[in-house]
C-alpha atoms as a PDB file:
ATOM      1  CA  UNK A   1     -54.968 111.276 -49.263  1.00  0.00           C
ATOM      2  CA  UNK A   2     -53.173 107.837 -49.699  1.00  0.00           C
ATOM      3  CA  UNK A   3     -52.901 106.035 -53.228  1.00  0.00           C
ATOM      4  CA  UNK A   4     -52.440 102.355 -53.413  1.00  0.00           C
ATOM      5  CA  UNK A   5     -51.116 100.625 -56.293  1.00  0.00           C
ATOM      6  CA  UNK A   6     -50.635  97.370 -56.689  1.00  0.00           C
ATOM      7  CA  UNK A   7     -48.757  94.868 -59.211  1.00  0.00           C
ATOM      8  CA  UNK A   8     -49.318  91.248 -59.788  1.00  0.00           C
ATOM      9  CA  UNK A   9     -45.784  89.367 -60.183  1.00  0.00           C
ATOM     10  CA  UNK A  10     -47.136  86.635 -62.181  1.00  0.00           C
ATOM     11  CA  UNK A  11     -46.104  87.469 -65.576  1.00  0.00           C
ATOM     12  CA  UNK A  12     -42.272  88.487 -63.893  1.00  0.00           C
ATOM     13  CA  UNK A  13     -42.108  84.895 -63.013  1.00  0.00           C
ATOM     14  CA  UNK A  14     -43.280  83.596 -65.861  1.00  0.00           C
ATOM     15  CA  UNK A  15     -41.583  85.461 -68.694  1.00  0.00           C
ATOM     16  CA  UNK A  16     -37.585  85.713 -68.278  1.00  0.00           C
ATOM     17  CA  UNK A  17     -37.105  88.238 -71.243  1.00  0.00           C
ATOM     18  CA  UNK A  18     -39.764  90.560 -69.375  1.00  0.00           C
ATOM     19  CA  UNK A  19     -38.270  89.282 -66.047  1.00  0.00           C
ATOM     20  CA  UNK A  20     -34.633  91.148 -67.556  1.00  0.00           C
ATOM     21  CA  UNK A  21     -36.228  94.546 -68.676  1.00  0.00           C
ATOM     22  CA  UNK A  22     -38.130  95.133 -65.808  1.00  0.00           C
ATOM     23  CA  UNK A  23     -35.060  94.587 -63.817  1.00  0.00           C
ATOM     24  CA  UNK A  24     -32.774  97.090 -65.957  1.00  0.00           C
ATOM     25  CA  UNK A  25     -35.536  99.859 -64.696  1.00  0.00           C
ATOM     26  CA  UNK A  26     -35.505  99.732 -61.349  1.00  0.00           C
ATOM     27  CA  UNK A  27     -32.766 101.026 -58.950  1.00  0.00           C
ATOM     28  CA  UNK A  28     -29.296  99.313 -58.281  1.00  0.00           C
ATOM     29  CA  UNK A  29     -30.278  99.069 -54.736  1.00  0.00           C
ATOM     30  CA  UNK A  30     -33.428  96.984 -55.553  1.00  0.00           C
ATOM     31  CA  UNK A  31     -31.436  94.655 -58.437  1.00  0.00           C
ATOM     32  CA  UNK A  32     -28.763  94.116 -55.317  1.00  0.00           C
ATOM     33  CA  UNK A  33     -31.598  92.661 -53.213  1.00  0.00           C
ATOM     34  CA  UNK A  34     -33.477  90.567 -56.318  1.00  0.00           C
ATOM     35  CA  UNK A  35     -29.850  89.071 -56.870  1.00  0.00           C
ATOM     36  CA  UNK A  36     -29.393  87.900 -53.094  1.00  0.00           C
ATOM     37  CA  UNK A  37     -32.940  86.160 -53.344  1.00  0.00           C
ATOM     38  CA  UNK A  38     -32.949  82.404 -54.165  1.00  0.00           C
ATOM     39  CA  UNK A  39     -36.628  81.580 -54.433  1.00  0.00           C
ATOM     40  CA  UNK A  40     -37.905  82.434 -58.114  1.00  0.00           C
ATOM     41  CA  UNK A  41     -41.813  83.911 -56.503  1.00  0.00           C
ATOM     42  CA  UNK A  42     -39.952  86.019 -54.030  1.00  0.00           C
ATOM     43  CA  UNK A  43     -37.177  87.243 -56.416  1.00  0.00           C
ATOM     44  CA  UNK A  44     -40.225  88.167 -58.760  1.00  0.00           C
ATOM     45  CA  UNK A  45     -42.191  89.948 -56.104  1.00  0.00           C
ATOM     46  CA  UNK A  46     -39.390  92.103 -55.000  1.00  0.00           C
ATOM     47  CA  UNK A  47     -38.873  93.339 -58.180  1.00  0.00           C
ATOM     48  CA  UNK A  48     -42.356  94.132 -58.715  1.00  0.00           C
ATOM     49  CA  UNK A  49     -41.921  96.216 -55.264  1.00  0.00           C
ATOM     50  CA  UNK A  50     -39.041  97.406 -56.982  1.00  0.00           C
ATOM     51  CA  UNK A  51     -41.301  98.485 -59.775  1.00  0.00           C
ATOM     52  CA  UNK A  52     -44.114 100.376 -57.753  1.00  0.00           C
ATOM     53  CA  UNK A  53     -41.225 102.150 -56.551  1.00  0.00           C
ATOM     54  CA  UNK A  54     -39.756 103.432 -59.301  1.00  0.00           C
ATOM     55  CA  UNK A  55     -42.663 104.503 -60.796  1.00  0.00           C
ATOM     56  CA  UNK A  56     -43.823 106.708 -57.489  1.00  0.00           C
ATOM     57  CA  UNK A  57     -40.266 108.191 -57.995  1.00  0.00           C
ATOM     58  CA  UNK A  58     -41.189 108.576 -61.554  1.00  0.00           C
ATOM     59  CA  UNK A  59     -44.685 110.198 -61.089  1.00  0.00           C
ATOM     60  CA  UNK A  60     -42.658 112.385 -58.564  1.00  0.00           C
ATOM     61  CA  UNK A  61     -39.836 113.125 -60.225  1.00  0.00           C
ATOM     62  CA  UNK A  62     -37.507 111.611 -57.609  1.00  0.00           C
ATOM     63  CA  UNK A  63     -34.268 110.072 -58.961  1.00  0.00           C
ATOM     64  CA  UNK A  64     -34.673 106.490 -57.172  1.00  0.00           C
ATOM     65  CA  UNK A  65     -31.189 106.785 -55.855  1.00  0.00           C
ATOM     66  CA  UNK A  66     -32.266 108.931 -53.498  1.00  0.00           C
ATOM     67  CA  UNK A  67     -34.503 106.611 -51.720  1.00  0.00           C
ATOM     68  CA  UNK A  68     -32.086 105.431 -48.679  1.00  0.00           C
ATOM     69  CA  UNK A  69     -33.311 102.739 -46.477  1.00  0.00           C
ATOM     70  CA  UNK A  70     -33.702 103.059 -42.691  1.00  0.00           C
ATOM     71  CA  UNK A  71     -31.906 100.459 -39.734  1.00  0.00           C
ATOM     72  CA  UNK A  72     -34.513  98.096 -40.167  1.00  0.00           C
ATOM     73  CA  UNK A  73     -35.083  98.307 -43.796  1.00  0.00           C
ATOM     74  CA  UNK A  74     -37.700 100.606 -44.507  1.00  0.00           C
ATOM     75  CA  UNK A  75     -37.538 102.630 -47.640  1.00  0.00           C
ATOM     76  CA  UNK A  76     -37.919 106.483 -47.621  1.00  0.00           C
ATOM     77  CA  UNK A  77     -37.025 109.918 -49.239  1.00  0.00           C
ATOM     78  CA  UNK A  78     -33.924 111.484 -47.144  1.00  0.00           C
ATOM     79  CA  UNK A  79     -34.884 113.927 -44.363  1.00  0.00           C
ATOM     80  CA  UNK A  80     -38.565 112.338 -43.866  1.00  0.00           C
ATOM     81  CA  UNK A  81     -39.656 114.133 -47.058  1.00  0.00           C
ATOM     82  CA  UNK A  82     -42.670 113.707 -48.882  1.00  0.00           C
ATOM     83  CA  UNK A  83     -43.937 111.408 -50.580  1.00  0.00           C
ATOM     84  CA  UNK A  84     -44.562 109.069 -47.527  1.00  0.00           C
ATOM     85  CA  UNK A  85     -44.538 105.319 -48.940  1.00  0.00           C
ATOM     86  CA  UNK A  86     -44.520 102.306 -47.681  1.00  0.00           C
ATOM     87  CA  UNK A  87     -44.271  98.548 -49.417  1.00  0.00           C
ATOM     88  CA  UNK A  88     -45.779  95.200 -48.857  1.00  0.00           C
ATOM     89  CA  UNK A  89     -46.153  91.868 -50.838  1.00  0.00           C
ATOM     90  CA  UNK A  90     -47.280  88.785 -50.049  1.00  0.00           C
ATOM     91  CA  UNK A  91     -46.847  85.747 -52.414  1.00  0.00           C
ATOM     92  CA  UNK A  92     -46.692  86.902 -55.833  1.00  0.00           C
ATOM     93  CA  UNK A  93     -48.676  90.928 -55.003  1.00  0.00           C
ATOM     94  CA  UNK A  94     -46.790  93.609 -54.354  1.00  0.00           C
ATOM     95  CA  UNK A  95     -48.693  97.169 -52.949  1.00  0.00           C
ATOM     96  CA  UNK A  96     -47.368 100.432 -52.510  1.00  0.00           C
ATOM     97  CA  UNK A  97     -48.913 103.408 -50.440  1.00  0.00           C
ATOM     98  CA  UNK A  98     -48.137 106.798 -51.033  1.00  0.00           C
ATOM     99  CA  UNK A  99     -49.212 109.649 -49.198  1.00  0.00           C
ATOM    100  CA  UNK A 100     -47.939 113.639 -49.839  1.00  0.00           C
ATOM    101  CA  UNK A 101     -49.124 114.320 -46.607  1.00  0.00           C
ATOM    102  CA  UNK A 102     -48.616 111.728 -43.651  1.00  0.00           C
ATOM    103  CA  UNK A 103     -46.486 109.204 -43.083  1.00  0.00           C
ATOM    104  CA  UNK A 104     -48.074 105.772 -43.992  1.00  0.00           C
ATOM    105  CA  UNK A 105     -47.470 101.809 -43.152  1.00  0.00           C
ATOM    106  CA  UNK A 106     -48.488  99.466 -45.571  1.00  0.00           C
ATOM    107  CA  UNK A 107     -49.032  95.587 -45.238  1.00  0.00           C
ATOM    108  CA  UNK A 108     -50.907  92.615 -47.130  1.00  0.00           C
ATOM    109  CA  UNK A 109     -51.765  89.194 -46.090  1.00  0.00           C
ATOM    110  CA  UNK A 110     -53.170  86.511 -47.727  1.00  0.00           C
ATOM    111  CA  UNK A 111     -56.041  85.254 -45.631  1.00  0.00           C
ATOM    112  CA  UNK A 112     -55.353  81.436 -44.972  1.00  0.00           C
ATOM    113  CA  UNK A 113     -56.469  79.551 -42.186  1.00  0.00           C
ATOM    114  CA  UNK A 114     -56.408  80.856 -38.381  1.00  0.00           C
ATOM    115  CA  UNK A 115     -53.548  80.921 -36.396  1.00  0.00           C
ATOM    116  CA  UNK A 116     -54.468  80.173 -33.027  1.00  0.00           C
ATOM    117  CA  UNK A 117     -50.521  79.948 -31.950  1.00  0.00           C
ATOM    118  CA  UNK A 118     -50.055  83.396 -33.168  1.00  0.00           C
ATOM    119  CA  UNK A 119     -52.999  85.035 -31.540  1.00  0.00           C
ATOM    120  CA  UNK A 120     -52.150  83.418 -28.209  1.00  0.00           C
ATOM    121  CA  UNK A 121     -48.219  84.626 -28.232  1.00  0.00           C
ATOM    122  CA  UNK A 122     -48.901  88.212 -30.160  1.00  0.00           C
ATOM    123  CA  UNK A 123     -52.441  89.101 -29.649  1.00  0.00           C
ATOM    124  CA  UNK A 124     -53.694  91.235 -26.399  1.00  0.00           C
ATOM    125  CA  UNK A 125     -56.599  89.830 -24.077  1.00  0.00           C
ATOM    126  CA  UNK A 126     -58.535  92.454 -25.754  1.00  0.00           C
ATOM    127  CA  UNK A 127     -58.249  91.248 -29.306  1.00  0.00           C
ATOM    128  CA  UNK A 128     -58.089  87.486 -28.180  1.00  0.00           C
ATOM    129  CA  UNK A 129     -62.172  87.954 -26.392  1.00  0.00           C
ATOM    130  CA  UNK A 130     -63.011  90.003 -29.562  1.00  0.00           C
ATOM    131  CA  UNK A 131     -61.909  86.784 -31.901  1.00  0.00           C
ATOM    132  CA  UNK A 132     -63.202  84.586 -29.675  1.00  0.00           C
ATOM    133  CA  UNK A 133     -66.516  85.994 -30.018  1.00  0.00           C
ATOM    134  CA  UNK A 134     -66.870  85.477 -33.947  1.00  0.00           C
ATOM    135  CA  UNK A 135     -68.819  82.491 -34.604  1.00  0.00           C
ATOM    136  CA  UNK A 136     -68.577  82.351 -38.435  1.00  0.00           C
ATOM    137  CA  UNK A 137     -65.405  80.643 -39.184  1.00  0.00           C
ATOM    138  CA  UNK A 138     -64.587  82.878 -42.256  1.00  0.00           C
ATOM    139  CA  UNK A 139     -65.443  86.173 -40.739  1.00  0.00           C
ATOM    140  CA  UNK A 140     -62.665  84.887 -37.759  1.00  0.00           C
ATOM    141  CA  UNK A 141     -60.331  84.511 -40.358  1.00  0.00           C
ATOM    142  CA  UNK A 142     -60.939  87.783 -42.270  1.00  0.00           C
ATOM    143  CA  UNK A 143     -60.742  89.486 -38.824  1.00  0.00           C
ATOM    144  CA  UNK A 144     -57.740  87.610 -37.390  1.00  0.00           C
ATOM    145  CA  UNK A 145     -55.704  89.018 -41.115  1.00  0.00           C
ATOM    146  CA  UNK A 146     -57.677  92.330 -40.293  1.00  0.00           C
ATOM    147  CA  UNK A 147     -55.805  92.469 -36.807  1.00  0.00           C
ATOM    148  CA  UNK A 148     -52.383  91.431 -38.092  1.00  0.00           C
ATOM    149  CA  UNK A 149     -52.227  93.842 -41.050  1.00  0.00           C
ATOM    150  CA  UNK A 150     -52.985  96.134 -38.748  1.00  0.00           C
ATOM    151  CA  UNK A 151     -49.869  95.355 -36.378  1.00  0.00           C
ATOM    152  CA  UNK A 152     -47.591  95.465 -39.228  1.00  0.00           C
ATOM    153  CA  UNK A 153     -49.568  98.209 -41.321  1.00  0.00           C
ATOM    154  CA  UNK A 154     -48.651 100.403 -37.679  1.00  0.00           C
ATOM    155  CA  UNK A 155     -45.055  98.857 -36.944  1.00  0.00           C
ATOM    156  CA  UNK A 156     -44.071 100.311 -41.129  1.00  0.00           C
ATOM    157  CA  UNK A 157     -45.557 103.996 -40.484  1.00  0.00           C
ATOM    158  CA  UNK A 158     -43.016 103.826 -37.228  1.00  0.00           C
ATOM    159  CA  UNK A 159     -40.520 102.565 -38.885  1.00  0.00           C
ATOM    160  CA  UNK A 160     -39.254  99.728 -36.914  1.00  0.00           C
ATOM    161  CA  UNK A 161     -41.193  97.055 -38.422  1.00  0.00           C
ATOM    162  CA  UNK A 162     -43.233  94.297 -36.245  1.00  0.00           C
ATOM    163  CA  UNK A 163     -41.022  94.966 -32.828  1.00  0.00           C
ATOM    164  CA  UNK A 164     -43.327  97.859 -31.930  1.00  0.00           C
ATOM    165  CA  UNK A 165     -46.433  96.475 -34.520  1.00  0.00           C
ATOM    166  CA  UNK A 166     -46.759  93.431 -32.366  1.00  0.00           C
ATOM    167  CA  UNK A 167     -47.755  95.016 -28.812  1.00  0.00           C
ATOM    168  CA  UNK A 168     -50.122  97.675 -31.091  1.00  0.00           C
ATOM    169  CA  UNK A 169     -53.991  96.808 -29.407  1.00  0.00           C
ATOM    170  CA  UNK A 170     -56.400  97.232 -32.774  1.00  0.00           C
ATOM    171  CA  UNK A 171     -59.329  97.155 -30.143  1.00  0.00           C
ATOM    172  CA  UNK A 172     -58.158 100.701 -29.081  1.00  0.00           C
ATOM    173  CA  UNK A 173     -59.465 104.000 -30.773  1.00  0.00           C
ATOM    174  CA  UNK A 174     -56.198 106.242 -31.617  1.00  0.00           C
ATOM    175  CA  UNK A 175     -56.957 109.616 -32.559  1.00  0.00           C
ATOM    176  CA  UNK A 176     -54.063 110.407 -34.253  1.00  0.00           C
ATOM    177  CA  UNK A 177     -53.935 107.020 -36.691  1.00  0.00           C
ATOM    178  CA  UNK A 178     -56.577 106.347 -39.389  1.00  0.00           C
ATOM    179  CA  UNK A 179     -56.116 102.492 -40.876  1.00  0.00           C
ATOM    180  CA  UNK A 180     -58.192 101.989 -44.362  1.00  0.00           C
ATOM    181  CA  UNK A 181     -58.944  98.032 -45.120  1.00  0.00           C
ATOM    182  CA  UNK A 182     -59.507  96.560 -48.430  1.00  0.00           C
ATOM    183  CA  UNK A 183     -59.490  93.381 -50.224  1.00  0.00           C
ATOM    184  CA  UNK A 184     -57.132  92.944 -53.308  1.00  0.00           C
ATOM    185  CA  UNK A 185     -57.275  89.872 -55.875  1.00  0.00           C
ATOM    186  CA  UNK A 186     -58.377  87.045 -54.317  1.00  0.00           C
ATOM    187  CA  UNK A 187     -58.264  86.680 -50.902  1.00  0.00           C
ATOM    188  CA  UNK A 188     -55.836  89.355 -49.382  1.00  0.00           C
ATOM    189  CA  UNK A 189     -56.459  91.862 -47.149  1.00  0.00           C
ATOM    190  CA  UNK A 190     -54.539  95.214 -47.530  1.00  0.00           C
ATOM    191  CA  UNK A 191     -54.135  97.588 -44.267  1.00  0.00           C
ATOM    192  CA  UNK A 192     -52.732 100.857 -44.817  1.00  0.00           C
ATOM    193  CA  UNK A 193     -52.322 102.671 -41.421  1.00  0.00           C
ATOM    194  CA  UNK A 194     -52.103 106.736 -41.614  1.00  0.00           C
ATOM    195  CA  UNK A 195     -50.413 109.172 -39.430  1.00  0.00           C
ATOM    196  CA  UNK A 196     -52.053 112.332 -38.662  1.00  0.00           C
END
């Protein structure tokens, strides 16, 4: 079973004497990488991942300085231990997945308008007819997220980000991956893709 939490940034961008405890609780890793961020909404949603991190490792009794990161950034407990996680956020949301069981990718989009540039350089014939066959302009949109989550949802379980996620077909069945879809505040799609 995967758990998703999620945390709003909001009041972390808004509040600078909240901004200052919440950073004195997560790890020194995670204050390191909130430091080298300029832009106040992304400083204050990777401290909220920071957050959904630290309390996983709480609820699991994991020290958080045992979480290492792999080559291309992705957090996880030394020697592919559970609990599986993985971490998104998109503007000011952050989500975590946790699963004690499989590993798990993560991602969450904000859906905006369509991206015709991006479906025609990153999107397979297969999933190009299936878009182009969606009349309703909003249900395009919701499906053309859908399809991207699912890339990088699938590129985070592997562990190498979108450089395998991109040439992932979400028109195929895979027997051995399970992806869950949900909405979260207004307007974003969450994808968590499953390993079984």
């Amino acid at each position: 079973m995967v758990t998703l939490s999620q945390y709003n940034a909001e009041r972390l961008l808004t509040d600078d004497a909240f901004f200052r405890e919440m950073y004195h609780l997560v790890s020194l890793t995670r204050q390191r990488k909130v430091d080298k961020i300029k832009v106040p909404e992304v400083r204050a949603v990777s401290l909220a991942a920071g957050i959904l991190i630290k309390n996983m490792c709480d609820a699991w009794h994991i020290d958080s300085k045992r979480i290492i990161t792999n080559e291309h950034g992705k957090p996880m407990i030394p020697g592919g231990k559970p609990p599986y996680f993985s971490i998104s956020h998109k503007h000011k949301i952050a989500v975590l997945a946790v699963s004690k069981d499989n590993q798990v990718g993560v991602d969450i989009e904000f859906i905006g308008m369509y991206r015709e540039a991006m479906v025609k350089r990153f999107y397979t014939k297969a999933e190009i007819a299936f878009l182009d066959g969606i009349q309703d302009e909003r249900k395009k949109r919701e499906e053309f997220y859908r399809m991207w989550t699912m890339k990088e949802a699938y590129g985070k379980l592997v562990g190498d980000g979108l450089s395998t996620g991109l040439v992932f077909d979400t028109t195929m069945q895979y027997t051995s991956l399970k992806f869950t879809h949900q909405f979260v505040e207004k307007d974003y799609i969450v994808t968590i893709c499953e390993k079984f």
